[in-house]
Protein backbone atom coordinates (compact mmCIF):
# COMPACT_ATOMS: atom_id res chain seq x y z
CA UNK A 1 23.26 -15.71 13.37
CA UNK A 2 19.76 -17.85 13.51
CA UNK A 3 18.52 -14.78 15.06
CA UNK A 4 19.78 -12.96 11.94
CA UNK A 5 17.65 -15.47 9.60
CA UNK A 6 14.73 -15.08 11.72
CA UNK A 7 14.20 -11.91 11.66
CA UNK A 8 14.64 -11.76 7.85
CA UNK A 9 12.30 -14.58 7.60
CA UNK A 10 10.01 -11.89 9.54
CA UNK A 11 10.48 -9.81 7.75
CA UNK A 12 9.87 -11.17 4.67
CA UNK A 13 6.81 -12.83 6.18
CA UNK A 14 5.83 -9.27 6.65
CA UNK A 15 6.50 -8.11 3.20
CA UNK A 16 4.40 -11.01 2.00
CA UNK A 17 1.92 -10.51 3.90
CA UNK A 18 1.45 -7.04 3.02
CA UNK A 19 1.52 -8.17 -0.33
CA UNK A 20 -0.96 -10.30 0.16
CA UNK A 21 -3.15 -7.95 1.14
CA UNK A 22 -2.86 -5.88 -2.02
CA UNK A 23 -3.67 -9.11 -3.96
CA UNK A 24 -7.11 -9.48 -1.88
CA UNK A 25 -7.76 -5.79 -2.33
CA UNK A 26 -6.89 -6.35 -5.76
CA UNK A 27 -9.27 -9.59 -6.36
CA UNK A 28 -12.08 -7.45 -4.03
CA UNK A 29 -11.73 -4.43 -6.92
CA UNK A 30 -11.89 -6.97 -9.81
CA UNK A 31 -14.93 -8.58 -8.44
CA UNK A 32 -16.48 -4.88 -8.16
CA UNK A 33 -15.36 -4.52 -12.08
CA UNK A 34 -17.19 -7.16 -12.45
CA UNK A 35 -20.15 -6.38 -11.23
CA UNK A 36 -20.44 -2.69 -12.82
CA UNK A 37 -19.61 -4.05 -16.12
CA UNK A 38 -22.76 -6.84 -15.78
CA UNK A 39 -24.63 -3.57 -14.48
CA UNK A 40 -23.51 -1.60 -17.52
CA UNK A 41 -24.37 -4.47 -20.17
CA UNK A 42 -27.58 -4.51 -18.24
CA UNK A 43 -28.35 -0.78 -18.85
CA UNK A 44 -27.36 -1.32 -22.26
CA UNK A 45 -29.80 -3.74 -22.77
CA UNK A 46 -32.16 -1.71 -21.30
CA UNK A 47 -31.97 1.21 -23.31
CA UNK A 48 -31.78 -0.77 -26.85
CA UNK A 49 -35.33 -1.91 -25.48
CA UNK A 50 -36.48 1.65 -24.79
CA UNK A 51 -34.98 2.52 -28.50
CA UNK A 52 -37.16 -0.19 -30.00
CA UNK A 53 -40.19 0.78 -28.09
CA UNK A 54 -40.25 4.34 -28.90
CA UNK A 55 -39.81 3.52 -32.79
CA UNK A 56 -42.90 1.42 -32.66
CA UNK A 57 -44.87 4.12 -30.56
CA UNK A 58 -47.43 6.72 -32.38
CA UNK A 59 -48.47 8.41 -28.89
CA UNK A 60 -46.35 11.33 -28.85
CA UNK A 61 -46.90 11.63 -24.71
CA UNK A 62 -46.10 7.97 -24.62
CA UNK A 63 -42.86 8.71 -26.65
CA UNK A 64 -41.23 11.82 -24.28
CA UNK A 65 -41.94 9.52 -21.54
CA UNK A 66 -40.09 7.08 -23.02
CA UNK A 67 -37.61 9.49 -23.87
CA UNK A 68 -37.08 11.14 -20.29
CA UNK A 69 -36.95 7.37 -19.25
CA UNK A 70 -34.05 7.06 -21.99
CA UNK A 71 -32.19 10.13 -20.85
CA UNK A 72 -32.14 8.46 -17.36
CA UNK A 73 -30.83 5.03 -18.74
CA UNK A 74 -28.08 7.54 -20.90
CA UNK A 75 -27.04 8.87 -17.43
CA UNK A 76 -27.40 5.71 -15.75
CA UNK A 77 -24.50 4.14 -17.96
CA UNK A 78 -22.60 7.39 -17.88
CA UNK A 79 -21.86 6.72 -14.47
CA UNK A 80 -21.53 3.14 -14.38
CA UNK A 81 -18.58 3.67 -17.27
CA UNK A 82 -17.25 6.40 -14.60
CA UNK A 83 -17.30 3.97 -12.10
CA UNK A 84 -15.59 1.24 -14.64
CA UNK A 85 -12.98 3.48 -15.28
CA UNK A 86 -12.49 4.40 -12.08
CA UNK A 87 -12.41 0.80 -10.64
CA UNK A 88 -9.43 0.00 -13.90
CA UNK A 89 -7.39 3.03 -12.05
CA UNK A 90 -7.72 1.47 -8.51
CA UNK A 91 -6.38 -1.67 -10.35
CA UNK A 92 -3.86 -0.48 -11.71
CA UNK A 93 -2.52 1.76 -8.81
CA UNK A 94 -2.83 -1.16 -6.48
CA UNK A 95 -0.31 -3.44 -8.79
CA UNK A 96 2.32 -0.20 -9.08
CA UNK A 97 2.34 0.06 -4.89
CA UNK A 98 3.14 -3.61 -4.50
CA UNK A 99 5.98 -3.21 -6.72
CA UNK A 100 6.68 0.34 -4.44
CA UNK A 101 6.45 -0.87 -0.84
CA UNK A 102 8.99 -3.97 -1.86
CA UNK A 103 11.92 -2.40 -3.20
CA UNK A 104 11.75 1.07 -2.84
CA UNK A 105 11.62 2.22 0.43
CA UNK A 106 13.42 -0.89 1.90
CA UNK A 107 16.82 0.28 4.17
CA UNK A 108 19.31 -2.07 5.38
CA UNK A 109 21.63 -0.37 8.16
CA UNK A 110 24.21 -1.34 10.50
CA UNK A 111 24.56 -1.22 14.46
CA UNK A 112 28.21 -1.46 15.42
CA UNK A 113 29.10 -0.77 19.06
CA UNK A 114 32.02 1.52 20.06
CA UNK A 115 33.94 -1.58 21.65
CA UNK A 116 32.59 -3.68 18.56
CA UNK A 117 31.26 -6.53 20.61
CA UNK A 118 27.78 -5.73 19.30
CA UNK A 119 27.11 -5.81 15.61
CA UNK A 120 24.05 -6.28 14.03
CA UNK A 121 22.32 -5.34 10.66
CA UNK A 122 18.38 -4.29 10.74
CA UNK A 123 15.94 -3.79 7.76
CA UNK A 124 13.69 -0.79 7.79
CA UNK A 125 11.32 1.10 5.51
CA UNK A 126 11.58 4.93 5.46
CA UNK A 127 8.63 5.28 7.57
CA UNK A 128 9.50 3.46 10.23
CA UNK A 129 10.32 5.74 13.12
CA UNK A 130 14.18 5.00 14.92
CA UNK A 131 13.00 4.06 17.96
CA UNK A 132 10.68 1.10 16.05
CA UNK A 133 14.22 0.29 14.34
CA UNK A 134 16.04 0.41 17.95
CA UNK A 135 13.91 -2.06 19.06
CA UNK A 136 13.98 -4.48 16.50
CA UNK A 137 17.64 -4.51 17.33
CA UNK A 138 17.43 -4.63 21.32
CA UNK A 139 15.74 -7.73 20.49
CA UNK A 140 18.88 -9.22 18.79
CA UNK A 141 20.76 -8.29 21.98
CA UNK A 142 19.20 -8.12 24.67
CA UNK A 143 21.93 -6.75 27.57
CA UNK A 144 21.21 -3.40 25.47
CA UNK A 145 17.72 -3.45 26.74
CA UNK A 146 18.82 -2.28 30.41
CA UNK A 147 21.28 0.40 29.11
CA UNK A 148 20.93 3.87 28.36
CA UNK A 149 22.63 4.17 24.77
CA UNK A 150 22.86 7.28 22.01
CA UNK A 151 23.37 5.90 18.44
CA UNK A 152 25.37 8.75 15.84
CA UNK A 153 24.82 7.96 12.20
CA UNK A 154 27.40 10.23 9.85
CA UNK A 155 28.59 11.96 12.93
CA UNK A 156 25.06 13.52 14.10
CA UNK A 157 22.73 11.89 16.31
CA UNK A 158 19.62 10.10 15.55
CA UNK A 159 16.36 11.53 16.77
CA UNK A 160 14.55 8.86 17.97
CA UNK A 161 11.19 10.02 17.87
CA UNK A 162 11.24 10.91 13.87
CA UNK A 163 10.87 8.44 10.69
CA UNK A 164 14.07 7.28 9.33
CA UNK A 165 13.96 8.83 6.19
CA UNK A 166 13.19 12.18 8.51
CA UNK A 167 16.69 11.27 10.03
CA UNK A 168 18.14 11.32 6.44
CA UNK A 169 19.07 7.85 6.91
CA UNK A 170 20.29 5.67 3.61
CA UNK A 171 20.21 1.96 2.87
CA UNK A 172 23.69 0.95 4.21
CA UNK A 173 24.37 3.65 6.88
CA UNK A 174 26.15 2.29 9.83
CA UNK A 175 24.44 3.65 13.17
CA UNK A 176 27.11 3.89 15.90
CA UNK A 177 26.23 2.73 20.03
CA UNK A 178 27.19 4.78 22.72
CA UNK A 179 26.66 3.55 26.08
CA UNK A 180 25.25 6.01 28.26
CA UNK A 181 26.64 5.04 31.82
């Protein structure tokens, strides 16, 4: 049973982890933001300067230069806004795939034993493959390690080399254990 709770600890160690990570990447794109927006009110800066300049200019060569040089500054921000906007989507996609990886693709299944004296229940995600899954539950009993065993799940058997959700495997299936003498 402690074995239960520590692998659910794990596992939720795991899960926090990973969220964790999102938060950093998260904090890493903000700081980016950040930075392009100071970049931005920079260029803005820059190009009410130009404006100002060119009003008080009489040299018509001085004022296309200063009006290329303007064009460039237009572009210049055109970007950077680009680059705003695409840093608030990163943002925002990062925040929905925390929310995605926690609850969505989280499986709970079963391993029951034919004689029942093993029987054990194993989180998963979808894209774990079986044999990852197996393992995770060879390490809650460990006699299994030295046998040869077929698991049937819904009355086919599991392909151990595929992801679970490959193996059309739901939260709650019950994954039955043959031994293979």
């Amino acid at each position: 049973m402690n074995d239960n709770i520590n692998n659910e600890s794990n596992e939720i160690k795991k899960l926090k982890d990973e969220l964790n990570k999102y938060k950093k990447e998260n904090e890493e794109l903000k700081l980016k933001l950040d930075i392009s927006v100071k970049e931005n009110n920079k260029l803005k800066e820059d190009l009410i300067k130009a404006n100002k300049i060119i009003s008080n200019l009489q040299n018509n060569n001085e004022i296309n230069k200063l009006r290329d040089e303007l064009n460039k500054l237009k572009y210049e921000l055109n970007i950077k806004e680009n680059e705003i906007k695409d840093l608030n989507n990163k943002i925002i996609y990062n925040a929905q795939e925390d929310v995605k990886a926690k609850y969505k693709d989280i499986k709970f299944v079963t391993f029951v034993s034919m004689d029942s004296s093993v029987q054990c229940g194993i989180k998963s995600l979808d894209k774990d493959k079986y044999n990852d899954v197996e393992e995770k539950h060879k390490k809650n009993y460990k006699n299994l390690s030295n046998n040869k065993n077929m698991f049937i799940a819904n009355s086919k058997p599991i392909l151990n080399f595929k992801k679970m959700n490959e193996n059309n495997k739901k939260d709650g299936d019950i994954f039955q254990l043959d031994k293979i003498e």
